[in-house]
Protein backbone atom coordinates (compact mmCIF):
# COMPACT_ATOMS: atom_id res chain seq x y z
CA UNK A 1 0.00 0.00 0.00
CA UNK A 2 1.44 3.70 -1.11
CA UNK A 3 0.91 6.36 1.76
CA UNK A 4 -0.77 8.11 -1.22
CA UNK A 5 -4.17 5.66 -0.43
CA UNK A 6 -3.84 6.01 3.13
CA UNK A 7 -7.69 7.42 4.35
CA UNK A 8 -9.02 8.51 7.48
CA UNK A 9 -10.79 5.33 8.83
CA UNK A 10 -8.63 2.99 6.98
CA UNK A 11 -7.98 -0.19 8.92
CA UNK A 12 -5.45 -3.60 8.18
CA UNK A 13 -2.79 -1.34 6.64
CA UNK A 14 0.50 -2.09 5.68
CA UNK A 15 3.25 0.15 4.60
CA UNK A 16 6.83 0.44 3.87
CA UNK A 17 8.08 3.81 4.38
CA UNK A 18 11.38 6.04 5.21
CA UNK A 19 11.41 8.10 8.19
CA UNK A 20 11.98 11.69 7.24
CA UNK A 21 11.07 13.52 10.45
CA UNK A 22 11.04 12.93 13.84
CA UNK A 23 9.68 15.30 16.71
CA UNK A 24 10.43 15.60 20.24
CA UNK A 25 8.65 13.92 22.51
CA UNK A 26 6.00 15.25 24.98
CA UNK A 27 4.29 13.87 27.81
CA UNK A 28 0.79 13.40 27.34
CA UNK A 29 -2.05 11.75 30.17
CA UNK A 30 -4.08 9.49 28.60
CA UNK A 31 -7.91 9.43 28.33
CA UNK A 32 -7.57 6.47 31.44
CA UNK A 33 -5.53 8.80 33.32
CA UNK A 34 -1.80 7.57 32.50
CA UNK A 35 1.12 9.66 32.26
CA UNK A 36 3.14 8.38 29.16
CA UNK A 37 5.07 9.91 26.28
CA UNK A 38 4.19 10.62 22.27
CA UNK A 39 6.04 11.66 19.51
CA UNK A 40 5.39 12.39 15.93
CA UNK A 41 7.10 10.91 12.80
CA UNK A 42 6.73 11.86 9.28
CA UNK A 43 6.61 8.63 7.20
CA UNK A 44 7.28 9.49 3.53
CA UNK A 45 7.40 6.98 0.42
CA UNK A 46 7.52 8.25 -3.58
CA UNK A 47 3.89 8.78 -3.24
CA UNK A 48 3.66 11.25 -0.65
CA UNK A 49 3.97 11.32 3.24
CA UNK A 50 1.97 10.92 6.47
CA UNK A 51 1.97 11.62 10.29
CA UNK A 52 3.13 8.71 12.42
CA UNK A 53 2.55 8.81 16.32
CA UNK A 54 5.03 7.04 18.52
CA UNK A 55 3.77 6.73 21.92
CA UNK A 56 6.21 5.27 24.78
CA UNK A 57 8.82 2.63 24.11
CA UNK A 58 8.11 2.74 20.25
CA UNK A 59 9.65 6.39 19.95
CA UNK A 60 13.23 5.05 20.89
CA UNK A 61 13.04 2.63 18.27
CA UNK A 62 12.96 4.42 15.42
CA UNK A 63 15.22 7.57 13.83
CA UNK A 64 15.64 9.64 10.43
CA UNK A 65 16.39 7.86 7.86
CA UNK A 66 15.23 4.36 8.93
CA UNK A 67 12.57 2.40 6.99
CA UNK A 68 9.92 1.18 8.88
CA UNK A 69 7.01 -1.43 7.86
CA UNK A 70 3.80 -0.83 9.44
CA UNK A 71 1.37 -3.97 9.49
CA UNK A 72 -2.44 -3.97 10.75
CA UNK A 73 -2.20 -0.18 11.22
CA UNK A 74 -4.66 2.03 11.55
CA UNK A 75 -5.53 5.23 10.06
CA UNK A 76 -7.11 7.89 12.29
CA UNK A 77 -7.49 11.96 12.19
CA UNK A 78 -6.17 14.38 14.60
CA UNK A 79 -7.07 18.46 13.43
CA UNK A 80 -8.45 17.09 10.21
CA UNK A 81 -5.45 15.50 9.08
CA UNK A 82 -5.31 11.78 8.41
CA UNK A 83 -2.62 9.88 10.92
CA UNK A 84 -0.93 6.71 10.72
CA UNK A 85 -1.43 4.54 13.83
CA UNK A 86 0.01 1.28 15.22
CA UNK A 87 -2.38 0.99 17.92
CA UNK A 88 -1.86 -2.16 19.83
CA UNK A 89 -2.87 -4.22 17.72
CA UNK A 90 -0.85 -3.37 14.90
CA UNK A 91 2.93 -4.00 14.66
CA UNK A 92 5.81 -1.76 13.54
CA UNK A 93 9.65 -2.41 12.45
CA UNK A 94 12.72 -1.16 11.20
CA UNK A 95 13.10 -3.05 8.13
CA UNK A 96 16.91 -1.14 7.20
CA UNK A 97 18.28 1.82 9.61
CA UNK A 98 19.64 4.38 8.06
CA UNK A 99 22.36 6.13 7.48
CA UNK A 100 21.80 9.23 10.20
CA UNK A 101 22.05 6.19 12.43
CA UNK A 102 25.61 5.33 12.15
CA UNK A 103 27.20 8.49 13.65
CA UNK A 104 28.49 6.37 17.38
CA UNK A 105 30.08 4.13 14.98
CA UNK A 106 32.47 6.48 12.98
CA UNK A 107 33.66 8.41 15.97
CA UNK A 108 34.34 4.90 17.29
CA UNK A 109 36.53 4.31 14.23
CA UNK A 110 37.98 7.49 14.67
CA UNK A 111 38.77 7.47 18.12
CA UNK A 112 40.81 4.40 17.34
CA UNK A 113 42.61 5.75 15.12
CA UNK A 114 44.29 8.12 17.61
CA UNK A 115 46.03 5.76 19.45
């Protein structure tokens, strides 16, 4: 499926998409009264892009430049805007990190180097 397609009330989705934005986190309290953490991603394949929300362990996995497949996802609508969801019955994973993620391992390199 191509992000392009992606409707509010859309349900069973799967996607393949790069990670081209990734906010801060905030903490939130949920409708049930929990204190826990969101973050939005921008998911964005040749057909267009899409808002992704991350919500506690799930933010840490991900970074710019990773791909991620989403599978029984969820679209919703927050402000009038259609929004990716995992919800928790959906699943998401980092198919191929990319290459923003490799910056610990150069200086590593470097740092040996030195000696």
């Amino acid at each position: 499926m191509k992000i392009s397609e992606l409707k509010a009330g859309a349900q069973n989705v799967e996607v393949e998409a790069e990670v081209a934005e990734k906010g801060e986190p905030r903490e939130v309290i949920t409708k049930y009264g929990r204190r826990t953490n969101v973050a939005n991603v921008t998911l964005r394949d040749e057909s267009g892009s899409i808002t992704l929300s991350l919500w506690g362990k799930d933010i840490d996995t991900v970074n710019v430049g990773d791909k991620v497949k989403i599978s029984n996802g969820y679209v919703g609508e927050f402000r009038g805007v259609p929004q990716l969801s995992v919800g928790k019955f959906g699943k998401m994973e980092v198919v191929e990190k990319g290459s923003g993620n490799t910056e610990s391992s150069e200086s590593e390199d470097e740092s040996e180097e030195e000696y």
